[in-house]
C-alpha atoms as a PDB file:
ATOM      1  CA  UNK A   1      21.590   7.833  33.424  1.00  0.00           C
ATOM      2  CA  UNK A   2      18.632   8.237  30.877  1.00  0.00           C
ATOM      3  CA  UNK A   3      18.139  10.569  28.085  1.00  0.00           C
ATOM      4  CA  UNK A   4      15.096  12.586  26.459  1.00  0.00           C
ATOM      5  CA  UNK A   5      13.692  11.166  23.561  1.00  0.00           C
ATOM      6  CA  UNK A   6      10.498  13.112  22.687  1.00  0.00           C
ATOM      7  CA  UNK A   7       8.066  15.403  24.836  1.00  0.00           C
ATOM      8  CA  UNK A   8       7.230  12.327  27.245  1.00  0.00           C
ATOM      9  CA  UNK A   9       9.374   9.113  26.965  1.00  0.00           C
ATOM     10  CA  UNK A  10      12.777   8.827  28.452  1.00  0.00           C
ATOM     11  CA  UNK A  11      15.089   5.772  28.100  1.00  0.00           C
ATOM     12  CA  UNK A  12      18.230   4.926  29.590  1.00  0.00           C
ATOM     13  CA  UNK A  13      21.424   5.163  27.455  1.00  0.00           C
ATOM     14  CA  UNK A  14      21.764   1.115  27.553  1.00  0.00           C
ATOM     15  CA  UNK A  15      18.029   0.555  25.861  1.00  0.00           C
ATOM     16  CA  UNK A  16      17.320  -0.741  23.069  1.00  0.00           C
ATOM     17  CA  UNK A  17      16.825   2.021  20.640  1.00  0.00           C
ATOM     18  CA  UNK A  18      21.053   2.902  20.458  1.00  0.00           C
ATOM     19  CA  UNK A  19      21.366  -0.739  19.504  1.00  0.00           C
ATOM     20  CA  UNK A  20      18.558  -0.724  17.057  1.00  0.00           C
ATOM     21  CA  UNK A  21      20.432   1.926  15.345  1.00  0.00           C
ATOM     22  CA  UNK A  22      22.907   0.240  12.786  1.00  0.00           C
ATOM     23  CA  UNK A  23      23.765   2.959  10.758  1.00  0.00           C
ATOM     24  CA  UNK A  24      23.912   6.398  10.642  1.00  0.00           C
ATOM     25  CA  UNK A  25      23.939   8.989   7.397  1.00  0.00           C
ATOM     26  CA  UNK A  26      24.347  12.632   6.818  1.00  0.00           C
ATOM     27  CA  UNK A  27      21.657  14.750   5.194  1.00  0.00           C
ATOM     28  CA  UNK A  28      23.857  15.364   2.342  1.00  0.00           C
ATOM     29  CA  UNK A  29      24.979  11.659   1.708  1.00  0.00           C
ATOM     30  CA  UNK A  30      20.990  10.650   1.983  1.00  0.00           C
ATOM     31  CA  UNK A  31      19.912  12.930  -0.542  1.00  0.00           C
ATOM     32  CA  UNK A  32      22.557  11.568  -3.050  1.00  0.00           C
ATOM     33  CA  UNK A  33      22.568   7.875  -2.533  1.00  0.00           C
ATOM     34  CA  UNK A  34      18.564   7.791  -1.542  1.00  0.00           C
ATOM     35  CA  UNK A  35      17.436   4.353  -3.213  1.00  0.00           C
ATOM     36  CA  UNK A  36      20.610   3.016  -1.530  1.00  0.00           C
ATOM     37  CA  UNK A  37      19.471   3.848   2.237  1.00  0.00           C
ATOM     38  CA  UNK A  38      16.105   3.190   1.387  1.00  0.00           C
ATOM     39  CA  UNK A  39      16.391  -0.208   0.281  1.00  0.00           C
ATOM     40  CA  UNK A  40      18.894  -0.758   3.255  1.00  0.00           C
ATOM     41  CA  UNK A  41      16.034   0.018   5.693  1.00  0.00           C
ATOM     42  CA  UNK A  42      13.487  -1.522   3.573  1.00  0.00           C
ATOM     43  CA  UNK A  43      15.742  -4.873   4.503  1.00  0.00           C
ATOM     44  CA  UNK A  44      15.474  -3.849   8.019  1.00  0.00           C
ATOM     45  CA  UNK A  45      17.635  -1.862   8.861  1.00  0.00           C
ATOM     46  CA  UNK A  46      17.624   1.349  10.890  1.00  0.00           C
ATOM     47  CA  UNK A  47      19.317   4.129   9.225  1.00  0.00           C
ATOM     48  CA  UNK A  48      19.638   7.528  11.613  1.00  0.00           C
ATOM     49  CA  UNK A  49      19.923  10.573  10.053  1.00  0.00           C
ATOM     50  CA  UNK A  50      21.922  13.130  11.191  1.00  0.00           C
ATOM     51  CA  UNK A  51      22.464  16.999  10.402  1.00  0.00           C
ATOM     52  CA  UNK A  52      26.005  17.959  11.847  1.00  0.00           C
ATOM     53  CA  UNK A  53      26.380  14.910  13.572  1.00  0.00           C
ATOM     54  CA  UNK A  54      23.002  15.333  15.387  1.00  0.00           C
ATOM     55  CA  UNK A  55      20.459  13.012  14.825  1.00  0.00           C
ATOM     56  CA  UNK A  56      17.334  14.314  13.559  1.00  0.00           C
ATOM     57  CA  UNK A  57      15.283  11.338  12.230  1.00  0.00           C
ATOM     58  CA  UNK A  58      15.142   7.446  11.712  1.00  0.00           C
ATOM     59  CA  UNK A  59      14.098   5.507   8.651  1.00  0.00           C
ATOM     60  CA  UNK A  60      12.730   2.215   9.331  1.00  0.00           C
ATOM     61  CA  UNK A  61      10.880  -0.429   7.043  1.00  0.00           C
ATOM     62  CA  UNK A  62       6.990  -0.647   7.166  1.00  0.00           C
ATOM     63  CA  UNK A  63       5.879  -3.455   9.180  1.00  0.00           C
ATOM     64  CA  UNK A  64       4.264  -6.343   6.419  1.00  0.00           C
ATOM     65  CA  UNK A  65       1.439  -6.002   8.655  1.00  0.00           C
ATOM     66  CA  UNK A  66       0.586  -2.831   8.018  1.00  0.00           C
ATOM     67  CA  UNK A  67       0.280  -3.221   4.232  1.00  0.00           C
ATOM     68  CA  UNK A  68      -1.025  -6.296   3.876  1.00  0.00           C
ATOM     69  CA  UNK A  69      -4.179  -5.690   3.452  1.00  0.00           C
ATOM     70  CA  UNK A  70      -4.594  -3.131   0.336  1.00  0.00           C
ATOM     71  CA  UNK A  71      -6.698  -5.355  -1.326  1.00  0.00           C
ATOM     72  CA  UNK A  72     -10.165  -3.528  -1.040  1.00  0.00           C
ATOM     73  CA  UNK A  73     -12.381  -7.166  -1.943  1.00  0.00           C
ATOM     74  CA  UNK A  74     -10.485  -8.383   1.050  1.00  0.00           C
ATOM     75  CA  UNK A  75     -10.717  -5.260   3.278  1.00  0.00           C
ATOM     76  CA  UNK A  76     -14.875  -6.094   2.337  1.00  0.00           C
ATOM     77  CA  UNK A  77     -14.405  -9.692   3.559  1.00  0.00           C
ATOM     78  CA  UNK A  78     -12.971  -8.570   6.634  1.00  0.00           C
ATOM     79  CA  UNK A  79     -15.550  -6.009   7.050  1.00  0.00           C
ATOM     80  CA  UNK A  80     -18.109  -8.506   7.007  1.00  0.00           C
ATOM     81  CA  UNK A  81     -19.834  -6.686   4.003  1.00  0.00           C
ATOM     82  CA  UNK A  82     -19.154  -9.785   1.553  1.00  0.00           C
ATOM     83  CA  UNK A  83     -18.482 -13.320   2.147  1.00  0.00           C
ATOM     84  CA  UNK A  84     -17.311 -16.404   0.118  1.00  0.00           C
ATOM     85  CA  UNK A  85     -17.215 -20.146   0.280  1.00  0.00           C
ATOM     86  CA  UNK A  86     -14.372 -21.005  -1.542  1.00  0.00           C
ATOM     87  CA  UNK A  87     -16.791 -22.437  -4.268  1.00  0.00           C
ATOM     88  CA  UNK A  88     -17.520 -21.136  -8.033  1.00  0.00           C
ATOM     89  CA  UNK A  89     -20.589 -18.362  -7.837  1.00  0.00           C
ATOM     90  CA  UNK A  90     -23.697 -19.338  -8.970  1.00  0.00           C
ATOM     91  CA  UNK A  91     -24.766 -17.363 -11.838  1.00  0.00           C
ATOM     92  CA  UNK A  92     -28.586 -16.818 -12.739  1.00  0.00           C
ATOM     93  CA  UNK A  93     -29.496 -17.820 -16.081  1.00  0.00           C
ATOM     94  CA  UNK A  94     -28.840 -15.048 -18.248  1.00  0.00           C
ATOM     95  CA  UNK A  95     -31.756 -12.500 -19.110  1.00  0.00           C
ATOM     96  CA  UNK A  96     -32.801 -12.736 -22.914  1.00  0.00           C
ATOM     97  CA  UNK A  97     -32.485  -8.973 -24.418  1.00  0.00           C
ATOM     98  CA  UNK A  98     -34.602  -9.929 -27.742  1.00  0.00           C
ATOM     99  CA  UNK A  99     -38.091 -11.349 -27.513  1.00  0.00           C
ATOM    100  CA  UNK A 100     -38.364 -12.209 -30.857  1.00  0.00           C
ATOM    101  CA  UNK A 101     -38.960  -8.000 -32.847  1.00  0.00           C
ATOM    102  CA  UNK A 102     -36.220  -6.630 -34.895  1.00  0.00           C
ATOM    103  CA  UNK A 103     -32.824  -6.780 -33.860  1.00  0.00           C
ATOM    104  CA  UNK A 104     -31.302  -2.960 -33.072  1.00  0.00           C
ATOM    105  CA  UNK A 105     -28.582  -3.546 -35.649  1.00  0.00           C
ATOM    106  CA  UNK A 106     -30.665  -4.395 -38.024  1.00  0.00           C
ATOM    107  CA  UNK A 107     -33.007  -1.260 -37.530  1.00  0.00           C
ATOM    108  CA  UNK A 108     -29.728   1.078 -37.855  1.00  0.00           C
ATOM    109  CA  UNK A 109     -29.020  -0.338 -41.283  1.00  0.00           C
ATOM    110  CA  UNK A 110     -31.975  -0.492 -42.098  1.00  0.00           C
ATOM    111  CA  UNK A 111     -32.301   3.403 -41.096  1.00  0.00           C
ATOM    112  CA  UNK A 112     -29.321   4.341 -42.780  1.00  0.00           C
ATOM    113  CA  UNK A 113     -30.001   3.042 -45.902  1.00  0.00           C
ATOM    114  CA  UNK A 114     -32.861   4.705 -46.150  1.00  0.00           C
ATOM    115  CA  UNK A 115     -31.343   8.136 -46.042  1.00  0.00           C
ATOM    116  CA  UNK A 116     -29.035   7.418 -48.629  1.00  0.00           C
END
């Protein structure tokens, strides 16, 4: 015997998904006890709910997989837009900003002073 699941699968009553199903919850005792369910499905659980005693959706934890990678200097490496050898970066020397004339600080004294 097999039942209708959505527009185009169909599975037989002894599959897999009405023993994946461990626990089921009204609409009503979701809403009030939410971070409860939630962290029972983020443990891997399945938790159906139902709306009078018809099941109308399933929570299930996100697959580690699928969040893994959030990380967007990773998500570069990946992308073969940076790379890395494991090593410390080379760093150029760094540029010298004063080649020897007045330091800027001392030319905003120097200007405020002379409006006092």
């Amino acid at each position: 015997m097999s039942a209708e699941i959505g527009p185009s699968v169909v599975a037989s009553e002894e599959s897999a998904v009405s023993e994946v199903v461990a626990s089921q919850v009204s609409v009503r005792d979701l809403k009030t006890h939410l971070s409860e369910w939630l962290a029972r499905a983020q443990c891997g659980e399945v938790v159906e709910v139902t709306s009078h005693r018809k099941p109308i959706a399933r929570i299930t934890a996100v697959k580690p997989a699928d969040s893994e990678i959030s990380n967007p200097t990773q998500q570069a490496i990946d992308a073969g837009l940076i790379s890395w050898n494991g090593k410390k970066p080379v760093m150029p020397p760094p540029v010298k900003l004063n080649d020897g004339g007045p330091l800027i600080s001392d030319l905003v004294i120097e200007g405020r002073e002379s409006t006092q």
